[in-house]
C-alpha atoms as a PDB file:
ATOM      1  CA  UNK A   1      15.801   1.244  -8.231  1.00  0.00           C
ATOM      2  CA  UNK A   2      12.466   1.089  -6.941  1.00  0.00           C
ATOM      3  CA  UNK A   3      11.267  -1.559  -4.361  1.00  0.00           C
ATOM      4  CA  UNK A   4       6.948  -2.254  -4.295  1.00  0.00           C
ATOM      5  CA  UNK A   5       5.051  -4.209  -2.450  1.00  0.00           C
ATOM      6  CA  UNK A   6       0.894  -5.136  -2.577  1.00  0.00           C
ATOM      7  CA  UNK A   7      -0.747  -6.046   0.519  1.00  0.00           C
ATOM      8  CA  UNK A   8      -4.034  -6.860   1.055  1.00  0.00           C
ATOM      9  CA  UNK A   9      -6.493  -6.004   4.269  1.00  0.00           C
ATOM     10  CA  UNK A  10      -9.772  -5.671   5.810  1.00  0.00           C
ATOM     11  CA  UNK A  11     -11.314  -2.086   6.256  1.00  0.00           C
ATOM     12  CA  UNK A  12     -14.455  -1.889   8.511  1.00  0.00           C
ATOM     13  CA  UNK A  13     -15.515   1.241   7.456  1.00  0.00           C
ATOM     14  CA  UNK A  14     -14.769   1.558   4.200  1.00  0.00           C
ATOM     15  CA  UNK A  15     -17.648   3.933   2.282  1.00  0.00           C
ATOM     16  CA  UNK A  16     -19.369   1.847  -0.769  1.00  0.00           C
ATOM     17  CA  UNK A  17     -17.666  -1.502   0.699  1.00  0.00           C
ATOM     18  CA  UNK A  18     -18.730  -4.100   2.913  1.00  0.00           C
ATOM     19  CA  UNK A  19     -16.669  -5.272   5.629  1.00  0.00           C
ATOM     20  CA  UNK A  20     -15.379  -8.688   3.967  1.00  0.00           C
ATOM     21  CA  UNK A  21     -14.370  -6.969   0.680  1.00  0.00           C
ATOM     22  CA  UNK A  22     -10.940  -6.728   0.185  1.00  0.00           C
ATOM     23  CA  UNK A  23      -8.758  -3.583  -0.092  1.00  0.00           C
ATOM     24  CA  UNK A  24      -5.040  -3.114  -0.577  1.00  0.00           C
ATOM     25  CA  UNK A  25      -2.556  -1.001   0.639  1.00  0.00           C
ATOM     26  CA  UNK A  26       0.613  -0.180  -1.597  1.00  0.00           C
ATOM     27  CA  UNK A  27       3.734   0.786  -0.422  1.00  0.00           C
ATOM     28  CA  UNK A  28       6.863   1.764  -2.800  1.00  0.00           C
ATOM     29  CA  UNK A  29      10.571   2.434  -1.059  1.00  0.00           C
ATOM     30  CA  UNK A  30      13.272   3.684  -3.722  1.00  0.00           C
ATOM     31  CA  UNK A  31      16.493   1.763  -3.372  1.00  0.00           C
ATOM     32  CA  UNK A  32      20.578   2.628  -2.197  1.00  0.00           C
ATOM     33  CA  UNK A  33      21.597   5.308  -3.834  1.00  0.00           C
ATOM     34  CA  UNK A  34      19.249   7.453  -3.979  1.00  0.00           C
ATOM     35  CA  UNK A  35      17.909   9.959  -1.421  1.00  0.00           C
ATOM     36  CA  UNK A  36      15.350   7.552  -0.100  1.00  0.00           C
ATOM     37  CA  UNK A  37      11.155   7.895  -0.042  1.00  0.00           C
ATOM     38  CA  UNK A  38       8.712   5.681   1.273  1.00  0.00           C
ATOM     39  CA  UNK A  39       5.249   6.266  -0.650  1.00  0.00           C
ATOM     40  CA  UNK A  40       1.660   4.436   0.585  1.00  0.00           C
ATOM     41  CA  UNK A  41      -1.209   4.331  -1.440  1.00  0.00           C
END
């Protein structure tokens, strides 16, 4: 089982993006049962 989740924020600094652009962070979490892993991208 696998658990996601899409966020979006606001990165100042972000090369080849101005500061009200929109970026997203993605975070995956496996579920019970398995040995367990958090993953961002």
């Amino acid at each position: 089982m696998l658990h996601a989740d899409e966020t979006t924020l606001q990165v100042l600094r972000e090369p080849g993006k101005s500061a009200q652009s929109s970026s997203y962070l993605w975070l995956y979490r496996t579920g019970r049962g398995v040995a367990p892993a958090v993953i961002y991208d």
